[in-house]
C-alpha atoms as a PDB file:
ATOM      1  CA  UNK A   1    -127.914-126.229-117.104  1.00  0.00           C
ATOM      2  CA  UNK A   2    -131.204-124.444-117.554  1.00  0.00           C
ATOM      3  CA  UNK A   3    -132.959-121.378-117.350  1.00  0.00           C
ATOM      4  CA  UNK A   4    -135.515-120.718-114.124  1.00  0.00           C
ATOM      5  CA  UNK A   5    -138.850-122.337-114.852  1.00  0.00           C
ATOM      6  CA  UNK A   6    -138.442-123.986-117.898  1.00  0.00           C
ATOM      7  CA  UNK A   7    -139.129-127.952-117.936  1.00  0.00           C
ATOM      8  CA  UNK A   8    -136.127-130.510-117.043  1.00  0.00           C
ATOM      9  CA  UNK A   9    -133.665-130.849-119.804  1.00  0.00           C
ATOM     10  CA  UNK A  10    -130.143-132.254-120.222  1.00  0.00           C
ATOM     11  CA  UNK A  11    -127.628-131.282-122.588  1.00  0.00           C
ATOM     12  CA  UNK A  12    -123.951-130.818-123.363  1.00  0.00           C
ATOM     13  CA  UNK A  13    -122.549-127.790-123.841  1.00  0.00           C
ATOM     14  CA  UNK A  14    -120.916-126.609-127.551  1.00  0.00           C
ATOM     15  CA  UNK A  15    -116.814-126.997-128.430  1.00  0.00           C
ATOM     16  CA  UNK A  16    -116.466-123.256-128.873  1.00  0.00           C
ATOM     17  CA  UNK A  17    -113.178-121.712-130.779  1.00  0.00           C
ATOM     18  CA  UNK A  18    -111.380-120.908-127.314  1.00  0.00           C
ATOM     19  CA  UNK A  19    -112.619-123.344-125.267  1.00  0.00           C
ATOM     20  CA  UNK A  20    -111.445-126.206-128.027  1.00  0.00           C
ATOM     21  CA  UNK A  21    -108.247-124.958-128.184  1.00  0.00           C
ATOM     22  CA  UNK A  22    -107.227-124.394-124.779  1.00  0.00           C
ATOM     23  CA  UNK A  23    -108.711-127.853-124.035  1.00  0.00           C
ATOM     24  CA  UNK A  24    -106.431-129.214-126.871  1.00  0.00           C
ATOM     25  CA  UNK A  25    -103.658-127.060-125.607  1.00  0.00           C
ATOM     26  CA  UNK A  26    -103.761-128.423-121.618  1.00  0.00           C
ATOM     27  CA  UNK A  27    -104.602-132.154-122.953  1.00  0.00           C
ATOM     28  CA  UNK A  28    -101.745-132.239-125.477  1.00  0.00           C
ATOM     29  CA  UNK A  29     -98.865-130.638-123.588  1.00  0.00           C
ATOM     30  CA  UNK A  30    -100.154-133.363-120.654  1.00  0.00           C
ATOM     31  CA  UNK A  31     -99.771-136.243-122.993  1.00  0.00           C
ATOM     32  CA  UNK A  32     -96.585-134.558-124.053  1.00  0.00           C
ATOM     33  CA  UNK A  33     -95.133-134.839-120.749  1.00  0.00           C
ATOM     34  CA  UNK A  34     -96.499-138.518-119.951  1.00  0.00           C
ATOM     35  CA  UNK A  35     -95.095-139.803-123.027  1.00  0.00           C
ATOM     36  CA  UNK A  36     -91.693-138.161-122.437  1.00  0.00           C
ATOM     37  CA  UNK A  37     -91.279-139.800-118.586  1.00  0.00           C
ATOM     38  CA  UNK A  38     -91.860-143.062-120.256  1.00  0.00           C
ATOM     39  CA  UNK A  39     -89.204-142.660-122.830  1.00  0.00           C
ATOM     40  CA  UNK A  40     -85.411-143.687-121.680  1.00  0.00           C
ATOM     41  CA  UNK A  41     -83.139-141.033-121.407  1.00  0.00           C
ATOM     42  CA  UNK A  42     -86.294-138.175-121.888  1.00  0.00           C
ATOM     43  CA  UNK A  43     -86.723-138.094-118.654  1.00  0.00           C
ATOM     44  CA  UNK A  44     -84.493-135.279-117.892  1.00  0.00           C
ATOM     45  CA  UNK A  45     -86.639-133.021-120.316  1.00  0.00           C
ATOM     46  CA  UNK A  46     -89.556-133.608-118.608  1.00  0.00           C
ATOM     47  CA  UNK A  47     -87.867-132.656-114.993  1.00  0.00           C
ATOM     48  CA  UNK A  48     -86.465-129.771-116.906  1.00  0.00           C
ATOM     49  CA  UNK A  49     -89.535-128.622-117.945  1.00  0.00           C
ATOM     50  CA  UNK A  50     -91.591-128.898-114.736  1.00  0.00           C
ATOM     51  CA  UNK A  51     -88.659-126.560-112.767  1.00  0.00           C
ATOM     52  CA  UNK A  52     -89.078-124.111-115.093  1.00  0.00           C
ATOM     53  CA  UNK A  53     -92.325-124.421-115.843  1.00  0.00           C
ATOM     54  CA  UNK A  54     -94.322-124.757-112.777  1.00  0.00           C
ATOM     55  CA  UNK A  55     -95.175-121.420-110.516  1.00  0.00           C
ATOM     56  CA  UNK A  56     -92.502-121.033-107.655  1.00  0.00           C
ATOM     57  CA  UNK A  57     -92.670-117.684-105.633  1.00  0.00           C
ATOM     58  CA  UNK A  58     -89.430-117.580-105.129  1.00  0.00           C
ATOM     59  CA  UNK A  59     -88.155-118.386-108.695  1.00  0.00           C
ATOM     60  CA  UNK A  60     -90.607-115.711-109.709  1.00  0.00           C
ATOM     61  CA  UNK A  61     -89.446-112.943-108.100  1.00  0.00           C
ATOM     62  CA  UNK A  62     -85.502-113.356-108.976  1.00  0.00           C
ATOM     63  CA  UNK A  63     -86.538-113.440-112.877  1.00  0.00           C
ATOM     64  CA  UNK A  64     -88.770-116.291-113.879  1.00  0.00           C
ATOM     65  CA  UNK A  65     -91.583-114.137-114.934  1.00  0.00           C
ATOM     66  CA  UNK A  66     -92.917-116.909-117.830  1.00  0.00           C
ATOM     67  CA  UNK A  67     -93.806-119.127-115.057  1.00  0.00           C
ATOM     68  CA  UNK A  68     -96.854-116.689-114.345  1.00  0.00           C
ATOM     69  CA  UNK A  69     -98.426-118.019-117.122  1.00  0.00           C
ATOM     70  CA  UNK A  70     -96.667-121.308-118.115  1.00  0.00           C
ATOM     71  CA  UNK A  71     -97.765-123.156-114.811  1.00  0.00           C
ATOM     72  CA  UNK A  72    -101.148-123.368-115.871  1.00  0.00           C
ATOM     73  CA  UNK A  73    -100.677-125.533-118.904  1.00  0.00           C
ATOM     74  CA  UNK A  74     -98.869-128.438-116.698  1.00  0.00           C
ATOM     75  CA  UNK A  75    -101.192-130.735-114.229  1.00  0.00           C
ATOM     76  CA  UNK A  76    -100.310-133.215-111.807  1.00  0.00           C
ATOM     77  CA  UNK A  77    -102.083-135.930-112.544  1.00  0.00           C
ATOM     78  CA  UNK A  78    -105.037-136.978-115.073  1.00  0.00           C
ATOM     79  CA  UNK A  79    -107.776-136.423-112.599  1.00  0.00           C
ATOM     80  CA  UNK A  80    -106.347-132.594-112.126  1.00  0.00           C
ATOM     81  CA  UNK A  81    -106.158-132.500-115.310  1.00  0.00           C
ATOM     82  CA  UNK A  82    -109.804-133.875-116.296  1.00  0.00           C
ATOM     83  CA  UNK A  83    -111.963-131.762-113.434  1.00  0.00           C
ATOM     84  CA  UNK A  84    -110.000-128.341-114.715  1.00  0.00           C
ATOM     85  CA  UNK A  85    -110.972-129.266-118.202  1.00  0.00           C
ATOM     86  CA  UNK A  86    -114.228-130.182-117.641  1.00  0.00           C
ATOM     87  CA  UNK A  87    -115.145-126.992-115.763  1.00  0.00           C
ATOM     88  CA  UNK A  88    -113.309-125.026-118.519  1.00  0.00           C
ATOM     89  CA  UNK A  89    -115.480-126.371-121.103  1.00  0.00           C
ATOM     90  CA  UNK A  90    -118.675-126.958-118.687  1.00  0.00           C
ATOM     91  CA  UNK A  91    -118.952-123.446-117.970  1.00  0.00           C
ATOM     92  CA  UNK A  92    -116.778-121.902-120.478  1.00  0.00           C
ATOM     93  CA  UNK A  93    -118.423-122.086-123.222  1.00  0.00           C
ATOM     94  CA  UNK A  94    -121.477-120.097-122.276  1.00  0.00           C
ATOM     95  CA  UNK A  95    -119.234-117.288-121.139  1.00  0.00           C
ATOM     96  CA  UNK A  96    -117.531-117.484-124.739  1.00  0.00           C
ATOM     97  CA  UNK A  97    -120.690-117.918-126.786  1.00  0.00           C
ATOM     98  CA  UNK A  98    -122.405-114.949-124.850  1.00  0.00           C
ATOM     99  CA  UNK A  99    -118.873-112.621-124.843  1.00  0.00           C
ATOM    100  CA  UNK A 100    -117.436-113.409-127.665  1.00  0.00           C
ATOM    101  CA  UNK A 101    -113.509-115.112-128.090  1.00  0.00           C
ATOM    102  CA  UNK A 102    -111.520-112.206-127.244  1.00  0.00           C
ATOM    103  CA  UNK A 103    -113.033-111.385-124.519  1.00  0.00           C
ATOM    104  CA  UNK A 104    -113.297-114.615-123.239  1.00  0.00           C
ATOM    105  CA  UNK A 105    -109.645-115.275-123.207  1.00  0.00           C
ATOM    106  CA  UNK A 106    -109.131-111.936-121.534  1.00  0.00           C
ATOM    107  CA  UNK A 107    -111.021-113.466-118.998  1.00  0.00           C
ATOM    108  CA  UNK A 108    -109.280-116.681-118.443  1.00  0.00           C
ATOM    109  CA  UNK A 109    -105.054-115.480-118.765  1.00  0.00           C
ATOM    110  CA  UNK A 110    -106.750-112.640-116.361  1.00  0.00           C
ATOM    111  CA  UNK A 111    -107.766-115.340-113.974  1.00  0.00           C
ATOM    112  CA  UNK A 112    -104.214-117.345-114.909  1.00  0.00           C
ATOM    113  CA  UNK A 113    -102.143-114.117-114.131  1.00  0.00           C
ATOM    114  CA  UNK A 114    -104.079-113.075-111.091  1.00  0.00           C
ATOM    115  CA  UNK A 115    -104.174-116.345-109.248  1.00  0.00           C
ATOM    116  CA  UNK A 116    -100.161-116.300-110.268  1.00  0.00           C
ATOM    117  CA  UNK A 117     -99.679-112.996-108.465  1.00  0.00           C
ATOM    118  CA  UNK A 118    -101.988-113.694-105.780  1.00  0.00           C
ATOM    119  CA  UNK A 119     -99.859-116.959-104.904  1.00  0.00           C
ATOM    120  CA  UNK A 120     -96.690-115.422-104.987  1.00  0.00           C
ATOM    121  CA  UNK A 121     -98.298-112.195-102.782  1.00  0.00           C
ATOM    122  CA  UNK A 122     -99.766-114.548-100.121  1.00  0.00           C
ATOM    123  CA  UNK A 123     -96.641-116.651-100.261  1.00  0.00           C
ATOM    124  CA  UNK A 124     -94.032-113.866 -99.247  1.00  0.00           C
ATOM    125  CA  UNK A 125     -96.573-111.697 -96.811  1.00  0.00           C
ATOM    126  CA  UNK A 126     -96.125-115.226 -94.264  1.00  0.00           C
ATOM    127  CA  UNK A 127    -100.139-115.171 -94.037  1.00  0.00           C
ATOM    128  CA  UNK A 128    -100.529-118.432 -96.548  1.00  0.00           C
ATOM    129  CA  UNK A 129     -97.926-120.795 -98.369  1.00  0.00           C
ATOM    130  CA  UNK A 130     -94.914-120.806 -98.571  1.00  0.00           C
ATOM    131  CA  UNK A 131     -92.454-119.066-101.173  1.00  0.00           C
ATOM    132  CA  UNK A 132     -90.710-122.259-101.796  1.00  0.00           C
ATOM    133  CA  UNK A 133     -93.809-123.923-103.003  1.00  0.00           C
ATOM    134  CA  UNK A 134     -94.136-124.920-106.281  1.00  0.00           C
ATOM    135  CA  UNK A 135     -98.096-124.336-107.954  1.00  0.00           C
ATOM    136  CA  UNK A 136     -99.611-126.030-111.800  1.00  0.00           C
ATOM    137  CA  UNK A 137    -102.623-126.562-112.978  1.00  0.00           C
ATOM    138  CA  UNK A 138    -105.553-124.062-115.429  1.00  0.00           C
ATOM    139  CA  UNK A 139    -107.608-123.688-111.664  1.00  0.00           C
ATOM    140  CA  UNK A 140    -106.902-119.879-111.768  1.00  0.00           C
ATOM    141  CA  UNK A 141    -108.643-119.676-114.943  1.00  0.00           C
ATOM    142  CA  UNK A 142    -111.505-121.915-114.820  1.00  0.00           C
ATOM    143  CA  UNK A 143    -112.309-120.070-111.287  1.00  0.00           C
ATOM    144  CA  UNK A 144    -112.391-116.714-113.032  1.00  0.00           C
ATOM    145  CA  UNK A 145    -114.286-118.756-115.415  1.00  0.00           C
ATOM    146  CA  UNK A 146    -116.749-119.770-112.262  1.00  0.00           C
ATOM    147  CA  UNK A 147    -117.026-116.440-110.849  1.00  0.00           C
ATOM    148  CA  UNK A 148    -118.157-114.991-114.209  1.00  0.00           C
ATOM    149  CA  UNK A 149    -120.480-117.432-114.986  1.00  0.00           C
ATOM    150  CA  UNK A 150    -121.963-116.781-111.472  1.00  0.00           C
ATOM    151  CA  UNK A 151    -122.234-113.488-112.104  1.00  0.00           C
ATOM    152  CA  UNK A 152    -123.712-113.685-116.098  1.00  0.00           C
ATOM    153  CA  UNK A 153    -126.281-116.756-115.249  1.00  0.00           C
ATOM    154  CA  UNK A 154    -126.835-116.381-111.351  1.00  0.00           C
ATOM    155  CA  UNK A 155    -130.335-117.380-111.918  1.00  0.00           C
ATOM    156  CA  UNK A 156    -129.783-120.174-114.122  1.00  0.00           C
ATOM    157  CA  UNK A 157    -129.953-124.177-112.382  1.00  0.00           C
ATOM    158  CA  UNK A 158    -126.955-126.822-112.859  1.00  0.00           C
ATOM    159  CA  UNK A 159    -127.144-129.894-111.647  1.00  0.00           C
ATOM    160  CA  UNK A 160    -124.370-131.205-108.911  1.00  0.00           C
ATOM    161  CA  UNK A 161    -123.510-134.184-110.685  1.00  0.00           C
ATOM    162  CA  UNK A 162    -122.981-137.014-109.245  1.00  0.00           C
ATOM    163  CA  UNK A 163    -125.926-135.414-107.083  1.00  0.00           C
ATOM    164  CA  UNK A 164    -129.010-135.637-108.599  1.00  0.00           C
ATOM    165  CA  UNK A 165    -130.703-131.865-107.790  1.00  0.00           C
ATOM    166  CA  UNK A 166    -130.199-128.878-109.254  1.00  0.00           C
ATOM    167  CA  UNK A 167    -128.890-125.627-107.914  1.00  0.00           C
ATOM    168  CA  UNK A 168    -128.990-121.734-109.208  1.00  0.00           C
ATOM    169  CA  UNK A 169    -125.487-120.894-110.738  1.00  0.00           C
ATOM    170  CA  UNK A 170    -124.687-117.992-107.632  1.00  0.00           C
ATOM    171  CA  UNK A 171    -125.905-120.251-105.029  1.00  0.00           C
ATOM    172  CA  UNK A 172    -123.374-122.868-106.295  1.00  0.00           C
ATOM    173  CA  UNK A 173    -120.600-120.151-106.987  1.00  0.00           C
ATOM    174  CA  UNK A 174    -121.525-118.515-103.149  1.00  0.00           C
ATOM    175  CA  UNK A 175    -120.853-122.413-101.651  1.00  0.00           C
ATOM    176  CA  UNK A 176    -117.736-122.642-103.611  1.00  0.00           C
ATOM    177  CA  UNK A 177    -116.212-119.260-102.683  1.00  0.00           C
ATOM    178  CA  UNK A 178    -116.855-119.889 -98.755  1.00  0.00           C
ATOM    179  CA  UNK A 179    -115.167-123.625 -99.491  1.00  0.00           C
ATOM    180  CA  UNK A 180    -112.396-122.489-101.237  1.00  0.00           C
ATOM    181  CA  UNK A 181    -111.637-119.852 -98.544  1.00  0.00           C
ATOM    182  CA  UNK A 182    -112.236-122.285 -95.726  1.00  0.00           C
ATOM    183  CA  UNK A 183    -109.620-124.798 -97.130  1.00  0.00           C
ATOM    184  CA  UNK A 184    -107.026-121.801 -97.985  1.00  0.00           C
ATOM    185  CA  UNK A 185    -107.275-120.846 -94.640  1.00  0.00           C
ATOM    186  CA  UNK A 186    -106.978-124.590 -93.499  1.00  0.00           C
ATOM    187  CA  UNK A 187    -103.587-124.956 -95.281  1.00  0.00           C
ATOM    188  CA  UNK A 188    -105.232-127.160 -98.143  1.00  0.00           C
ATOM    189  CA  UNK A 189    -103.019-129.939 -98.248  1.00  0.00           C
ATOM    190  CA  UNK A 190    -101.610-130.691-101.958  1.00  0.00           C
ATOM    191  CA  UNK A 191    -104.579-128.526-103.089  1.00  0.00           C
ATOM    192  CA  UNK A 192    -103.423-124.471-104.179  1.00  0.00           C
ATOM    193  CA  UNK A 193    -106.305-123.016-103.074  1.00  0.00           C
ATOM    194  CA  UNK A 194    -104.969-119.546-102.627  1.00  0.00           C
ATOM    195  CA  UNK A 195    -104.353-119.894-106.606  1.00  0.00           C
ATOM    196  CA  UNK A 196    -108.222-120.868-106.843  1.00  0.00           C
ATOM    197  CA  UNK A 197    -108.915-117.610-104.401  1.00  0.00           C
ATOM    198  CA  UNK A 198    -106.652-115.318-107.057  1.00  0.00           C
ATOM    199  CA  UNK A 199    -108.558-116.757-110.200  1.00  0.00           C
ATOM    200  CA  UNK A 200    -111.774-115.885-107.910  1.00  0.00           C
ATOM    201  CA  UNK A 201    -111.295-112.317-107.084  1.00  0.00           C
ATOM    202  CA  UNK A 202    -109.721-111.570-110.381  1.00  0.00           C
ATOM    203  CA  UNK A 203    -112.251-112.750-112.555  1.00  0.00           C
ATOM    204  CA  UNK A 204    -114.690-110.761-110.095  1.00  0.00           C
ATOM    205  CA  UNK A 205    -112.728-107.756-110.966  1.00  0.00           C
ATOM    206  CA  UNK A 206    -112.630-108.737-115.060  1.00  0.00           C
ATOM    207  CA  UNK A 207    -116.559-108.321-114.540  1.00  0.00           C
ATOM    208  CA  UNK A 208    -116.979-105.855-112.817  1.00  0.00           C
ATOM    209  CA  UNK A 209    -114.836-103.559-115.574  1.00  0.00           C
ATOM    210  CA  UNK A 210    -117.243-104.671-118.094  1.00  0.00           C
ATOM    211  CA  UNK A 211    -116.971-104.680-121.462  1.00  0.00           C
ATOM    212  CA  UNK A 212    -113.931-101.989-122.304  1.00  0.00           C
ATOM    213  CA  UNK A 213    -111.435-102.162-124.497  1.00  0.00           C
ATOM    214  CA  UNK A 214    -108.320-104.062-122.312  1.00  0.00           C
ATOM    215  CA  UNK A 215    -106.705-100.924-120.321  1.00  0.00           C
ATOM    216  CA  UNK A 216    -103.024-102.226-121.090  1.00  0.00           C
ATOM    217  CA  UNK A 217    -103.688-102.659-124.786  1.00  0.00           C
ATOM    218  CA  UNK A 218    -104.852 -98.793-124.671  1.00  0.00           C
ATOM    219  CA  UNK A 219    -102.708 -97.473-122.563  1.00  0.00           C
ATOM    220  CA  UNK A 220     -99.713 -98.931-124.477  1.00  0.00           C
ATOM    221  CA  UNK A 221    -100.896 -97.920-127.880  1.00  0.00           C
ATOM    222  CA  UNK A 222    -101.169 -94.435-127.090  1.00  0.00           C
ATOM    223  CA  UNK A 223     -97.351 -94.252-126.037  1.00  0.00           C
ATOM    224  CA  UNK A 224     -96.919 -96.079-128.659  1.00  0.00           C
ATOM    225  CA  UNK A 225     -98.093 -93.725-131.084  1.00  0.00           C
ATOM    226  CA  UNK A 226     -97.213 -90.608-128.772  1.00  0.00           C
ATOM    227  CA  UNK A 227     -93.374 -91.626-129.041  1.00  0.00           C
ATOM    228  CA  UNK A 228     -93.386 -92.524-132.882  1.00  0.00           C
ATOM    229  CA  UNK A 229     -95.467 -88.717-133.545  1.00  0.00           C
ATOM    230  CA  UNK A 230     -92.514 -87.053-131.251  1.00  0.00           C
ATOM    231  CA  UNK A 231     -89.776 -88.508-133.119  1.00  0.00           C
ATOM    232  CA  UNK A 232     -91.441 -87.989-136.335  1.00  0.00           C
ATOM    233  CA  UNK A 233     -91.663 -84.178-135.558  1.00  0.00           C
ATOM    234  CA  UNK A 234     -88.274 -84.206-134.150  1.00  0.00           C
ATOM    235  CA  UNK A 235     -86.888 -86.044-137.152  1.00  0.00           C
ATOM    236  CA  UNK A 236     -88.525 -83.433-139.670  1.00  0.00           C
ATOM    237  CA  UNK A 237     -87.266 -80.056-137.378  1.00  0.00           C
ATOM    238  CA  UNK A 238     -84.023 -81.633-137.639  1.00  0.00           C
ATOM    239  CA  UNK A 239     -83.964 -82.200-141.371  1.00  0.00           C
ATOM    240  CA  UNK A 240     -85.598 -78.505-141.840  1.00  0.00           C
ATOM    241  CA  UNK A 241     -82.784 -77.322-139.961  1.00  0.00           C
ATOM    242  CA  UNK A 242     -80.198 -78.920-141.558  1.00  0.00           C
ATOM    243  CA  UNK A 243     -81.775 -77.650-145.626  1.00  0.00           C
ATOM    244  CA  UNK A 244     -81.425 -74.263-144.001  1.00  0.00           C
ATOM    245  CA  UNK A 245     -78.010 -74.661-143.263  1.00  0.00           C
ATOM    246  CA  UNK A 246     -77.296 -76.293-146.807  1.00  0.00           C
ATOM    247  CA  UNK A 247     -79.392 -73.360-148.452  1.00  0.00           C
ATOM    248  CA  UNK A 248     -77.561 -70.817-146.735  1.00  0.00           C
ATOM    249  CA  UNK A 249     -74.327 -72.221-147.919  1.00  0.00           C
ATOM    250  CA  UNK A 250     -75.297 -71.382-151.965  1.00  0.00           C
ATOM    251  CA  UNK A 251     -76.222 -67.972-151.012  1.00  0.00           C
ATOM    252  CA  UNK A 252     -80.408 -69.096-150.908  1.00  0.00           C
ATOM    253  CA  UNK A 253     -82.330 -68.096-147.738  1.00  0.00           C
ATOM    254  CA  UNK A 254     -85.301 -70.970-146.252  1.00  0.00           C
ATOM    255  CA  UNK A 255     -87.393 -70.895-143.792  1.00  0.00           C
ATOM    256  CA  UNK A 256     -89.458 -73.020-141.883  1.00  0.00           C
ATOM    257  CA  UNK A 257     -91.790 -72.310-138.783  1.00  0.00           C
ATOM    258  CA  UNK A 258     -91.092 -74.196-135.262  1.00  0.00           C
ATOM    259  CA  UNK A 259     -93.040 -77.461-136.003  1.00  0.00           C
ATOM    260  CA  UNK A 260     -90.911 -77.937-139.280  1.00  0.00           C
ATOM    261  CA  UNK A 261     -92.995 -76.780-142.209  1.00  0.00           C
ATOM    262  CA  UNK A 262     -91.886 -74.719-145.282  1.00  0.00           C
ATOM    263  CA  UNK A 263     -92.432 -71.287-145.295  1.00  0.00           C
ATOM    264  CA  UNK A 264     -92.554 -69.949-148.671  1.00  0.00           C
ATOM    265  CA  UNK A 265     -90.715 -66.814-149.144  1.00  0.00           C
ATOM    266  CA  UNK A 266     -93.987 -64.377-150.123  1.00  0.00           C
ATOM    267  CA  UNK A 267     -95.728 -65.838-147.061  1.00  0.00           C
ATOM    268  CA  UNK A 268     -92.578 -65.307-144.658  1.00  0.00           C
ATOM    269  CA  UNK A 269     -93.246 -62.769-141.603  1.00  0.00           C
ATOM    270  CA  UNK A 270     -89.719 -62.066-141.084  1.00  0.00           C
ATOM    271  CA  UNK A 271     -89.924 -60.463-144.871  1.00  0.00           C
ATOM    272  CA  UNK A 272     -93.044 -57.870-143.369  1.00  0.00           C
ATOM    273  CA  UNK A 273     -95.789 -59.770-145.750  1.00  0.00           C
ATOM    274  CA  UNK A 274     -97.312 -61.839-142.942  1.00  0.00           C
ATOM    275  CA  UNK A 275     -99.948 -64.240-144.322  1.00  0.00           C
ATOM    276  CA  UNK A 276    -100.362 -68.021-143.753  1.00  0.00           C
ATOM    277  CA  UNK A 277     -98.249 -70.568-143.665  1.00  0.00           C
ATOM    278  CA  UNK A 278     -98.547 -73.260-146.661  1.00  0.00           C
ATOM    279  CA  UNK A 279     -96.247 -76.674-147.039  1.00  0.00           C
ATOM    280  CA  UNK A 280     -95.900 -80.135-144.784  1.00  0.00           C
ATOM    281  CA  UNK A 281     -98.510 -80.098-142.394  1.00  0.00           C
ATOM    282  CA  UNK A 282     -98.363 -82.692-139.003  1.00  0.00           C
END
């Protein structure tokens, strides 16, 4: 890859903190799997694992929710596994070193998770696959992956290897959208290209967003916090309540105002002095 007008140069791109570990994470569970269909009577874990693990529209929507996410760490084969790593790290780490880690993996389990959905939406609506169809393989990340980079370095040349020319990034990422679509359309053989569509559009949306903090994390915190201030509130009314009660018992008269604070007695309105209120405050 290289900039627009600056002389011919090849390198490889860095092992950054994501990137290293997701590669790690894909290659390992991989070998994982290999080594436990060679091994007598281990067999039957590695079946189990696939029909659990891999994406299957129809297992999805009666429960298996994991599998959203779980089918993209198992591959079919080395070469799967190989060109979806190499594109994850090819074009990954620039989007990582220029975004940052968190950000970057918002990107790629946004791409994972949207390709997921996408398959299983496209699979029930009768327009393309089948709900019966089982999906694996990282593409629906590394195409968000694609997309972004598109966007981020559009005017930056890669070279088509094994071709030797060079191409700018969103030419290369315009040719791959209208291919993917064509062979979605064409039924795609063993190839989920409807996944590779999902990771497309929803890494288009990731950028598009731009850099905000992530929506769900936000809007869940806030409940968060707006339920444990309610029951806090409620939890001191109730105990305010409750002293009052006690006090009034040994012949002592409390008070506290509606949100739960003490009301000492010089400062009480009910006793014609008016004034401020003093005590807990929320």
């Amino acid at each position: 890859m290289r900039r627009t007008g600056e002389p011919m140069t090849l390198s490889l791109p860095p092992f950054t903190k994501a990137v290293t570990w997701l590669l790690g994470i894909n290659t390992g569970i991989f070998l994982l799997m290999a080594l436990l269909s060679l091994i007598p009577g281990l067999g039957i874990v590695d079946a189990y694992i696939k029909i659990y693990g891999e994406l299957t529209p129809v297992d999805v929507v009666h429960g298996q929710i994991w599998q959203l996410v779980t089918y993209s760490v198992l591959h079919a084969g080395l070469w799967h596994l190989v060109g979806n790593m190499l594109g994850l790290w090819m074009f990954g780490s620039a989007i990582e070193s220029a975004w940052g880690t968190r950000r970057f993996l918002e990107l790629y389990w946004v791409g994972v998770v949207g390709a997921a959905i996408t398959t299983v939406a496209l699979s029930y609506s009768h327009l393309l696959g089948n709900p019966n169809r089982s999906t694996i393989g990282a593409s629906g990340g590394v195409f968000a992956i694609l997309i972004a980079f598109g966007i981020l370095f559009g005017e930056n040349e890669i070279m088509m290897i094994p071709f030797p020319f060079l191409i700018k990034a969103k030419y290369f990422i315009g040719i791959l959208i209208v291919v993917t679509l064509a062979l979605a359309m064409s039924g795609g053989g063993d190839v989920a290209y409807v996944a590779h569509l999902g990771g497309l559009f929803f890494g288009w949306l990731y950028v598009r967003r731009g850099p905000k903090p992530a929506l769900v994390n936000v809007g869940l915190a806030e409940r968060y916090y707006g339920m444990r201030n309610s029951y806090y509130r409620w939890k001191r009314r109730r105990a305010a309540r409750k002293f009052e009660v006690y006090m009034s018992k040994h012949d002592r008269q409390v008070h506290f105002d509606e949100h739960g604070n003490y009301i000492p007695p010089d400062d009480d309105p009910r006793k014609g002095n008016g004034g401020g209120k003093s005590g807990w405050v929320n």
